[in-house]
C-alpha atoms as a PDB file:
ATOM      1  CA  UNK A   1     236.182 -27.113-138.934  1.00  0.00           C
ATOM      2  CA  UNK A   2     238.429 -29.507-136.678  1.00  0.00           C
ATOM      3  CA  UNK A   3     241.202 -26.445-136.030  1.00  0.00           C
ATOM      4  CA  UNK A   4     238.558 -24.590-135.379  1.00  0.00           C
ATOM      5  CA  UNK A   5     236.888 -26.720-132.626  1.00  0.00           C
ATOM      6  CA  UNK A   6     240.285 -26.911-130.900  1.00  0.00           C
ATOM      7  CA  UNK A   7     240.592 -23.542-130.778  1.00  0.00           C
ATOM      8  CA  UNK A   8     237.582 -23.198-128.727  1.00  0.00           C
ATOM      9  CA  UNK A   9     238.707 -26.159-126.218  1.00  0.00           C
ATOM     10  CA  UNK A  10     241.919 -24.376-126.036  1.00  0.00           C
ATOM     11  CA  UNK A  11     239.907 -20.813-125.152  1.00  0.00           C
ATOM     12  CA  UNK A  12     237.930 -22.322-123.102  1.00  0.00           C
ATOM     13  CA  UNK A  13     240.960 -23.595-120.858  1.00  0.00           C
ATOM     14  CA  UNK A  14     242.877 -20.372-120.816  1.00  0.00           C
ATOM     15  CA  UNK A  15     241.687 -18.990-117.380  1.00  0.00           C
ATOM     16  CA  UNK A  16     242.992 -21.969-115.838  1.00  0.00           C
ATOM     17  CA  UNK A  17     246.148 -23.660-118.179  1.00  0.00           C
ATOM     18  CA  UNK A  18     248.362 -22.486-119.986  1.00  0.00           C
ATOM     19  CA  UNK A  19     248.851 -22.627-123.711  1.00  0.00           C
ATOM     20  CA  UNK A  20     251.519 -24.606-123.777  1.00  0.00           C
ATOM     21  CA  UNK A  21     250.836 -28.108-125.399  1.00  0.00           C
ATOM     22  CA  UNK A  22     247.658 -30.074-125.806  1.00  0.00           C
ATOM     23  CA  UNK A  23     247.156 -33.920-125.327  1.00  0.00           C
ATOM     24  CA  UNK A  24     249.260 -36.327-127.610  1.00  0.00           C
ATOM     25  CA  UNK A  25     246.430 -38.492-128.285  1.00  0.00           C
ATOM     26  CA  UNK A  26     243.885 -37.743-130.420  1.00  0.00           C
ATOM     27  CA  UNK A  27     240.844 -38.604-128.564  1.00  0.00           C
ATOM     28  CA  UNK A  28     241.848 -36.952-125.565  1.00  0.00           C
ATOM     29  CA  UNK A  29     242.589 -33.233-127.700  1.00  0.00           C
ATOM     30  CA  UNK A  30     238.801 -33.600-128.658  1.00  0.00           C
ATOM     31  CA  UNK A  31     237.532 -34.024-125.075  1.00  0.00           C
ATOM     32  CA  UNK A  32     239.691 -31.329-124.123  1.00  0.00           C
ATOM     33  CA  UNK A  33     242.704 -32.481-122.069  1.00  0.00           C
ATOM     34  CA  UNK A  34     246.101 -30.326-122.021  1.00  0.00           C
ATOM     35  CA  UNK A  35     249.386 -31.539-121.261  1.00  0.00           C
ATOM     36  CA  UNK A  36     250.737 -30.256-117.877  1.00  0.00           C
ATOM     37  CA  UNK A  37     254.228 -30.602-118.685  1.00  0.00           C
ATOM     38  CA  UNK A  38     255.960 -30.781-121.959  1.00  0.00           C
ATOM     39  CA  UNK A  39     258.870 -33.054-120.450  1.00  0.00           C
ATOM     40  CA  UNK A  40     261.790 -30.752-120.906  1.00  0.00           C
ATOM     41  CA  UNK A  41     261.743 -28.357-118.454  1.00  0.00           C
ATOM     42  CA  UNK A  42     259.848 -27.499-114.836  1.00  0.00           C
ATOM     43  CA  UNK A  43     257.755 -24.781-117.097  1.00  0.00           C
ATOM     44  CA  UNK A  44     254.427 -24.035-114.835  1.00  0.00           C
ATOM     45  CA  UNK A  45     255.836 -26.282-111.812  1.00  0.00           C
ATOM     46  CA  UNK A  46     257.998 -25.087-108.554  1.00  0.00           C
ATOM     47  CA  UNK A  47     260.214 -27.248-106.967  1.00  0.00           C
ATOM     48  CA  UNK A  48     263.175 -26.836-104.420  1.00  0.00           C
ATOM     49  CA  UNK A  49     265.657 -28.939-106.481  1.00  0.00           C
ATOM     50  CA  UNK A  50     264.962 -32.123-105.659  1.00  0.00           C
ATOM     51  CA  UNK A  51     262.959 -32.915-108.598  1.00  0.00           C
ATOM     52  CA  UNK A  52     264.561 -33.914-112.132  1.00  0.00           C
ATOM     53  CA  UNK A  53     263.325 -34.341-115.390  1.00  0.00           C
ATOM     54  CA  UNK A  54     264.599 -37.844-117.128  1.00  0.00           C
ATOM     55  CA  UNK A  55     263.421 -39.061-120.428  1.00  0.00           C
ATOM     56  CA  UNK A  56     260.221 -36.847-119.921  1.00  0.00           C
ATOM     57  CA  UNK A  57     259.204 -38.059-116.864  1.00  0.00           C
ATOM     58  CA  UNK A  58     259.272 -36.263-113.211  1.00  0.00           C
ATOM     59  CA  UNK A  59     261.385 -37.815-110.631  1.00  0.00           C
ATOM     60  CA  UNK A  60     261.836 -37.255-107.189  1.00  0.00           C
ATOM     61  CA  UNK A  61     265.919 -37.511-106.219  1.00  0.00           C
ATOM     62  CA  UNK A  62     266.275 -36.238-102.943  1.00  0.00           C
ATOM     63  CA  UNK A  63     264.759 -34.705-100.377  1.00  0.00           C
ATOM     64  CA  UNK A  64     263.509 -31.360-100.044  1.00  0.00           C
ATOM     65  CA  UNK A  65     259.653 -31.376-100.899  1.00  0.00           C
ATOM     66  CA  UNK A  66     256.644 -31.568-103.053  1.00  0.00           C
ATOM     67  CA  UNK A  67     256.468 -30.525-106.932  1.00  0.00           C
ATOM     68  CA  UNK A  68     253.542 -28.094-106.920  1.00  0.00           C
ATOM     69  CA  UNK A  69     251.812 -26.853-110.633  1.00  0.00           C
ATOM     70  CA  UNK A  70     251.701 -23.421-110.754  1.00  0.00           C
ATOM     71  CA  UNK A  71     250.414 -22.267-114.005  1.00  0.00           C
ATOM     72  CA  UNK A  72     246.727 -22.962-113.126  1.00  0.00           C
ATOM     73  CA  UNK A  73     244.922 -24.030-110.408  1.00  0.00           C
ATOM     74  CA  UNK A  74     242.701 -27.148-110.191  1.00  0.00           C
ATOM     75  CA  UNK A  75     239.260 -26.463-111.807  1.00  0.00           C
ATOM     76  CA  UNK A  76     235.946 -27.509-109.601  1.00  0.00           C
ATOM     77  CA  UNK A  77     234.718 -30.093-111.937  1.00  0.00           C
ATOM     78  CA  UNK A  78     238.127 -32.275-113.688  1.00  0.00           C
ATOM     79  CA  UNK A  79     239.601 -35.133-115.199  1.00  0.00           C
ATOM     80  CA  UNK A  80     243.242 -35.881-114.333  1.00  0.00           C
ATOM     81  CA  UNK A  81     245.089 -38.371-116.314  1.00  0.00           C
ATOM     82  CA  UNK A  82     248.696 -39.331-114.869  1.00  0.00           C
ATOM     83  CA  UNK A  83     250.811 -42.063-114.754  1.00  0.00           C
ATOM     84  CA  UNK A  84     252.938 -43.321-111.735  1.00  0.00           C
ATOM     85  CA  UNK A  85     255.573 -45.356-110.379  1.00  0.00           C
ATOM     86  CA  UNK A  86     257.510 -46.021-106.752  1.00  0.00           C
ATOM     87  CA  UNK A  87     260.363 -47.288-105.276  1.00  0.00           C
ATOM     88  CA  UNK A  88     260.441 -50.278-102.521  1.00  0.00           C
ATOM     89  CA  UNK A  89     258.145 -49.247 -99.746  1.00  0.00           C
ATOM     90  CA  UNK A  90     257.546 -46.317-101.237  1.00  0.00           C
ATOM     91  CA  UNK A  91     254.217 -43.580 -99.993  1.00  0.00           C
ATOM     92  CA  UNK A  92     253.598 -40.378-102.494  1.00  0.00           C
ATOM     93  CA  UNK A  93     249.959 -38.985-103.792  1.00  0.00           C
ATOM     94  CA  UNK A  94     249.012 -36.666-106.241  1.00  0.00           C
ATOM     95  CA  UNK A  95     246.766 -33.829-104.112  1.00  0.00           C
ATOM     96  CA  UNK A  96     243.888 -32.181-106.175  1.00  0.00           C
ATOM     97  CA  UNK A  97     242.055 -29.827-103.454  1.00  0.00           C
ATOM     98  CA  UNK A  98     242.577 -27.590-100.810  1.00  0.00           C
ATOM     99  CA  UNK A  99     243.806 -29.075 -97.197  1.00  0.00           C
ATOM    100  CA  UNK A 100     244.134 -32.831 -97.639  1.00  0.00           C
ATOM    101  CA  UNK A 101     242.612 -34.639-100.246  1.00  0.00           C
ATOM    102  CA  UNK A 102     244.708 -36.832-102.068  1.00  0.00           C
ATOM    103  CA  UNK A 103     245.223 -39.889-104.796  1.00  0.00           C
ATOM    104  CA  UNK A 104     247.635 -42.132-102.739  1.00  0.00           C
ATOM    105  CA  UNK A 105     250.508 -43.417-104.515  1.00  0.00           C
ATOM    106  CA  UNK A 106     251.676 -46.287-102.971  1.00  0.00           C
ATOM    107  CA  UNK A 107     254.046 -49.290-102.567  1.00  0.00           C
ATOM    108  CA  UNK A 108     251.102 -51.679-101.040  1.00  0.00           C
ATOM    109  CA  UNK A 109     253.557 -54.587-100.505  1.00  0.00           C
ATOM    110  CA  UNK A 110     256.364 -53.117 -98.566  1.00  0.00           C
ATOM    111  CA  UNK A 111     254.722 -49.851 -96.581  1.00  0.00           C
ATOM    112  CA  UNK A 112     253.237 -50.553 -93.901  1.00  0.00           C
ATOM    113  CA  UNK A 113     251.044 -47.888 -94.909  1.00  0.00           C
ATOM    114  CA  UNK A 114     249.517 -50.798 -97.112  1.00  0.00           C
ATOM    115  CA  UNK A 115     248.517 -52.734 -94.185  1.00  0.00           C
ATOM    116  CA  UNK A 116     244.926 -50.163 -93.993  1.00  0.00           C
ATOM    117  CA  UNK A 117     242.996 -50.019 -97.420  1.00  0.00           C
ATOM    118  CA  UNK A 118     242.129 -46.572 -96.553  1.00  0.00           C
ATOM    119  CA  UNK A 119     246.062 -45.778 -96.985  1.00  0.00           C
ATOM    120  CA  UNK A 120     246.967 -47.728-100.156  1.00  0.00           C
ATOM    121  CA  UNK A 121     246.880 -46.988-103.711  1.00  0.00           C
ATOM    122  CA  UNK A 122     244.284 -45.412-104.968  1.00  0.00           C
ATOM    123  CA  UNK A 123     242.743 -44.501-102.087  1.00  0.00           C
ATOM    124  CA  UNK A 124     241.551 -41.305-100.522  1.00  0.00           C
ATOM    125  CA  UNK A 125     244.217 -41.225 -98.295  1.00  0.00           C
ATOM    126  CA  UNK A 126     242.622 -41.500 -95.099  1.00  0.00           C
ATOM    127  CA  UNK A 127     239.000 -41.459 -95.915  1.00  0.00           C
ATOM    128  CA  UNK A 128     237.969 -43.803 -98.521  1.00  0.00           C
ATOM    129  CA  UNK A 129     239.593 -47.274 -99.639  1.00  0.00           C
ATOM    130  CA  UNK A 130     239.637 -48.196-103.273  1.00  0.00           C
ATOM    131  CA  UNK A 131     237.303 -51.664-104.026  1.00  0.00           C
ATOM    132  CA  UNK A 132     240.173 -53.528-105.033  1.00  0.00           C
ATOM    133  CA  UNK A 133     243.641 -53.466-104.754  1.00  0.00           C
ATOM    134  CA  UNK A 134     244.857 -53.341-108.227  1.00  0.00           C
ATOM    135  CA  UNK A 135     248.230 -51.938-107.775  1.00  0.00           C
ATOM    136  CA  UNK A 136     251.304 -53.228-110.088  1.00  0.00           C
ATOM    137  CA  UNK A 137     255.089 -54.256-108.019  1.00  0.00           C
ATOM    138  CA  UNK A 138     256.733 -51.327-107.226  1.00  0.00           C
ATOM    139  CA  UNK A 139     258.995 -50.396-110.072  1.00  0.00           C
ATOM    140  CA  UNK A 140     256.365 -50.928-112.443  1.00  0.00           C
ATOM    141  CA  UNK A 141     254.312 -48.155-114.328  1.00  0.00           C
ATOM    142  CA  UNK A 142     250.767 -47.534-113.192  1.00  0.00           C
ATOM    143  CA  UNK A 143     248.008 -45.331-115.042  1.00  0.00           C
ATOM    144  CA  UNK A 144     245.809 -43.872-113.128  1.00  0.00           C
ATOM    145  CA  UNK A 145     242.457 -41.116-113.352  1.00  0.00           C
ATOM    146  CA  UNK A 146     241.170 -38.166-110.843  1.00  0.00           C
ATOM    147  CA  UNK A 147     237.241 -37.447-112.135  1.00  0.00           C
ATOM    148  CA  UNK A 148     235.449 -35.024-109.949  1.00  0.00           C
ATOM    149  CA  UNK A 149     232.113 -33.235-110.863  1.00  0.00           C
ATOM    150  CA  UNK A 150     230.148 -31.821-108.212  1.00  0.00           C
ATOM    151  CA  UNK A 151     230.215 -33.921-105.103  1.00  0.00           C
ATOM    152  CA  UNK A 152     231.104 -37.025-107.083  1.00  0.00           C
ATOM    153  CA  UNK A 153     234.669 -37.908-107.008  1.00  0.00           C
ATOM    154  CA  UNK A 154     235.929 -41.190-108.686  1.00  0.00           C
ATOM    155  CA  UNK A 155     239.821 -42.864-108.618  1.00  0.00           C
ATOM    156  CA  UNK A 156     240.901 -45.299-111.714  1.00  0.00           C
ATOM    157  CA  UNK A 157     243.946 -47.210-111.001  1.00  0.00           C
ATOM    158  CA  UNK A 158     245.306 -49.522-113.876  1.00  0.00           C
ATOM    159  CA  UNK A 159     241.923 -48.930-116.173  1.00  0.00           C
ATOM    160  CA  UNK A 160     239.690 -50.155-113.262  1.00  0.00           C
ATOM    161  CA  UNK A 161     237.240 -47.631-111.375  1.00  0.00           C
ATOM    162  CA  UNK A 162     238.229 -48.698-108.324  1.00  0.00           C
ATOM    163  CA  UNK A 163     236.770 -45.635-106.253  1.00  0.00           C
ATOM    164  CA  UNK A 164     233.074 -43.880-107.344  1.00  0.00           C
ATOM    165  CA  UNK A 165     231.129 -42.481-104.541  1.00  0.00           C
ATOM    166  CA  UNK A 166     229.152 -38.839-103.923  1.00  0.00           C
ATOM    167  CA  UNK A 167     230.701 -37.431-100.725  1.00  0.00           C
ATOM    168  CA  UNK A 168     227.272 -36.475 -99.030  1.00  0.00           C
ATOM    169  CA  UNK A 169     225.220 -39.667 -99.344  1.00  0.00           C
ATOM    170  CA  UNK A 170     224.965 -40.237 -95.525  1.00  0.00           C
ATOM    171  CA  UNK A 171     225.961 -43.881 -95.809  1.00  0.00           C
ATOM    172  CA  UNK A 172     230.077 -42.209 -96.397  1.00  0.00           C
ATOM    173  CA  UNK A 173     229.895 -39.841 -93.058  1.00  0.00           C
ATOM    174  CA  UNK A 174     232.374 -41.957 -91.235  1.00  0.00           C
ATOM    175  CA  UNK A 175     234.501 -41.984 -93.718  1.00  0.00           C
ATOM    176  CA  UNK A 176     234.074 -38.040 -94.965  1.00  0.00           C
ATOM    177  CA  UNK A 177     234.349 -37.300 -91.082  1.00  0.00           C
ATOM    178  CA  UNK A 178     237.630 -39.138 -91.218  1.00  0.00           C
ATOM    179  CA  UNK A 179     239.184 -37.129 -93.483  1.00  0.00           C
ATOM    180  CA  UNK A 180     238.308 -33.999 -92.040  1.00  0.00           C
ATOM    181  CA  UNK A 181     239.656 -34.904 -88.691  1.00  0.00           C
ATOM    182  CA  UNK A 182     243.210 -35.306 -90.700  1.00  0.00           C
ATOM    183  CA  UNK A 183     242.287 -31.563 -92.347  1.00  0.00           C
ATOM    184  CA  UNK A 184     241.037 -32.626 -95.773  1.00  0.00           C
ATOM    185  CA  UNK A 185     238.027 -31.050 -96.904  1.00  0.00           C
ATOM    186  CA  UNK A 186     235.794 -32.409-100.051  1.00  0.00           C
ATOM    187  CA  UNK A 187     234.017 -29.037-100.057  1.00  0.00           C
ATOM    188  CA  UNK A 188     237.287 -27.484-100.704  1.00  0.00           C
ATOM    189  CA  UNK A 189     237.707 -25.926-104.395  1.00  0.00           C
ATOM    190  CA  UNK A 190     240.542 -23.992-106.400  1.00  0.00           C
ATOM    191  CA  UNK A 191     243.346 -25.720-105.024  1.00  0.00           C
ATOM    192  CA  UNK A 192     246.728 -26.237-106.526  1.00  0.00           C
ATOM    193  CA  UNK A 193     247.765 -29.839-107.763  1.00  0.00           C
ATOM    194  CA  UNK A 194     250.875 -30.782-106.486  1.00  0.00           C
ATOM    195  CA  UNK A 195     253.014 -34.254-106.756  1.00  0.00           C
ATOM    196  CA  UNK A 196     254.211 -35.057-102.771  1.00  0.00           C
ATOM    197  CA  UNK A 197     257.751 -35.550-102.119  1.00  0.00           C
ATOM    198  CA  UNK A 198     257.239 -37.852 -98.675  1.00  0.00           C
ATOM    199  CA  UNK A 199     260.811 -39.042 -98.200  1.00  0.00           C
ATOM    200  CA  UNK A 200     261.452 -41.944-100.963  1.00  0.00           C
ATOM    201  CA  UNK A 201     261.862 -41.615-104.918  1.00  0.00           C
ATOM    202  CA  UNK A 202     258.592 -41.484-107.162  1.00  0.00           C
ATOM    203  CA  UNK A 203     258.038 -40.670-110.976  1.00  0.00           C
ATOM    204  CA  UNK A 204     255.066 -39.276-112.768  1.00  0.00           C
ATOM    205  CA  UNK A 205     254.386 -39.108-116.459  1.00  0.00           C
ATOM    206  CA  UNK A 206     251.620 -37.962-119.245  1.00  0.00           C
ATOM    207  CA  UNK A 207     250.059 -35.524-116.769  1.00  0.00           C
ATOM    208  CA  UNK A 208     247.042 -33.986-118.545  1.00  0.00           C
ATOM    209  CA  UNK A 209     243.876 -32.599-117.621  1.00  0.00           C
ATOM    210  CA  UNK A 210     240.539 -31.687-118.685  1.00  0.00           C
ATOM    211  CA  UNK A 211     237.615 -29.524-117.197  1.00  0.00           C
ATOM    212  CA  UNK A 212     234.832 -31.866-116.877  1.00  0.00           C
ATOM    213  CA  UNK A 213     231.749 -30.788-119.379  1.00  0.00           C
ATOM    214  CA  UNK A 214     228.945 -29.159-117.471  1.00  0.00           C
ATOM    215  CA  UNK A 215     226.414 -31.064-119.473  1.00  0.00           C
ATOM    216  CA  UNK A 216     228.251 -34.516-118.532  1.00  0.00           C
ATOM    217  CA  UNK A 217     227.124 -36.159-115.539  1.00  0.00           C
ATOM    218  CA  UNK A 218     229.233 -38.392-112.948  1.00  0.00           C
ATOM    219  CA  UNK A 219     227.059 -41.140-111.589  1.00  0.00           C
ATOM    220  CA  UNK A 220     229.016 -42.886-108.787  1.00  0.00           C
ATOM    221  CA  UNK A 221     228.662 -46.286-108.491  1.00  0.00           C
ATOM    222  CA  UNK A 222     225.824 -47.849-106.973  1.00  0.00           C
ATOM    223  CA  UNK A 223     227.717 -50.877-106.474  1.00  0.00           C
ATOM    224  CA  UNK A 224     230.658 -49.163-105.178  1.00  0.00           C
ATOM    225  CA  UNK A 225     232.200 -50.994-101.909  1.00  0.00           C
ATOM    226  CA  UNK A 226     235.449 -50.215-100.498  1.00  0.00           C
ATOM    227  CA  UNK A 227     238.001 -52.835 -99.246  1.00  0.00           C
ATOM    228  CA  UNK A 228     237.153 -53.327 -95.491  1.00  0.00           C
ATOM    229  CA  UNK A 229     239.794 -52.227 -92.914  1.00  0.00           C
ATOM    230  CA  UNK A 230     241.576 -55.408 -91.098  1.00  0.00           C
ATOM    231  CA  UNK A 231     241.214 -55.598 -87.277  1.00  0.00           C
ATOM    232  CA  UNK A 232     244.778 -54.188 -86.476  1.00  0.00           C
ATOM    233  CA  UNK A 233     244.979 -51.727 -88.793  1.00  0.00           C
ATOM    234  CA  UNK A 234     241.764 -50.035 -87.975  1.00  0.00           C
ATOM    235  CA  UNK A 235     242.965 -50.044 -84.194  1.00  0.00           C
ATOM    236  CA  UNK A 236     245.859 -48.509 -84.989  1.00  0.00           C
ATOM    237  CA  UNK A 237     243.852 -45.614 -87.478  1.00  0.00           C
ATOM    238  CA  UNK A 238     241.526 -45.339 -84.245  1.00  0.00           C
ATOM    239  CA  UNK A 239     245.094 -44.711 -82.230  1.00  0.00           C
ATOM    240  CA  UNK A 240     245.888 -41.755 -84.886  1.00  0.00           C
ATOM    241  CA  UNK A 241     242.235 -40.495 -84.796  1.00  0.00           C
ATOM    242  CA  UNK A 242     242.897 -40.162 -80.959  1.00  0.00           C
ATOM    243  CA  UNK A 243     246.051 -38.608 -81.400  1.00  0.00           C
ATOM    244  CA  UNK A 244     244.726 -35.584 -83.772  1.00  0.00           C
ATOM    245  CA  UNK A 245     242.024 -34.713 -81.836  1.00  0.00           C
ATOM    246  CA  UNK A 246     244.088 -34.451 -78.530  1.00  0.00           C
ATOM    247  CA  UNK A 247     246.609 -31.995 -80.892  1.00  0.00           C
ATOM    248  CA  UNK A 248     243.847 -30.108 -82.158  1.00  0.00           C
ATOM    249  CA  UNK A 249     241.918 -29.562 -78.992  1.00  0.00           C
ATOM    250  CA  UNK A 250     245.360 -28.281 -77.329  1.00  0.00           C
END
């Protein structure tokens, strides 16, 4: 009765994963997560060369761009499980739908992309700041979660929910609005997941993901409240606001 119970999680996911593997952990193959990688080779992923494979995990070497899945795409309602380290001053992200919408991945202490909440890890780059920072050294392995169902979207960053909000409750406009003046769109849906090469050495690990259930709800928080954005900083994201409208009205 178990086998077959993974067989229908398993033909459930074929329209949008593979068949390689499925999760390592037990728990996880019954809710329905696959491995996205089986840490030999770049099976299902496209790369330019700059990626390698050591001791299972993905690593950015050198430069020459992002590591993009290609076996699937994203499906609308998810769970993402991945886990993530960075070099000294290091700025990567994980994107998960069309345009830009992304999981920053982030060395908080020595970019001064760290300086603005809404740019450090475990943000939505550019549009929402996680409640907390609770981001290890650089060096250091972080675990992180992606949950999106329906217009709920939700970041994890070390086994804290540090990001839970429903994109069209009117009190998030300013933020949603930010993002799509930088081109992201929340609305956005079959997208590729790709791992962004951004000019400084990364790793990721124990990618899996699950569609979300359709009878499973996401409640965002209620309580949710995002790190507020420090004087300076926020002039200078008002500077770069400025700056992409002038480029896209031209």
């Amino acid at each position: 009765m178990k086998s077959l119970s993974l067989l229908a999680v398993v033909t459930l996911l074929l329209p949008t994963f593979p068949l390689a593997a499925v999760a390592s952990e037990p728990e996880e193959k019954d809710l329905g997560f696959v491995e996205l990688s089986d840490g030999k080779s770049f099976e299902g992923w496209q790369h330019n060369g700059n990626w390698e494979i050591q001791n299972g995990v993905f690593a950015r070497v050198r430069k020459g761009g992002n590591l993009t899945y290609t076996a699937g795409l994203v499906p609308d309602d998810f769970e993402l499980r991945f886990d993530w380290k960075v070099s000294k001053g290091c700025n990567s992200g994980v994107y998960y739908r069309p345009g830009q919408v992304e999981y920053q991945v982030l060395d908080d202490e020595n970019s001064h992309y760290g300086e603005n909440p809404r740019q450090s890890a475990a943000s939505l780059f550019f549009c929402m700041a996680p409640s907390k920072s609770a981001a290890r050294p650089h060096g250091q392995w972080n675990t992180a979660r992606i949950i999106c169902k329906d217009t709920v979207i939700e970041h994890w960053l070390n086994d804290e929910r540090v990001l839970s909000f429903d994109y069209t409750d009117p009190k998030w406009a300013d933020e949603v609005k930010l993002l799509d003046i930088r081109g992201g769109d929340l609305t956005g849906r079959g997208g590729k997941l790709y791992l962004q090469d951004h000019g400084q050495d990364v790793w990721f690990r124990n990618l899996r993901m699950r569609k979300f259930p359709e009878n499973e709800k996401l409640i965002p928080d209620p309580d949710f409240k995002p790190m507020p954005v420090p004087a300076a900083a926020l002039k200078k994201e008002e500077a770069r606001v400025q700056a992409m409208l002038k480029r896209a009205k031209s």
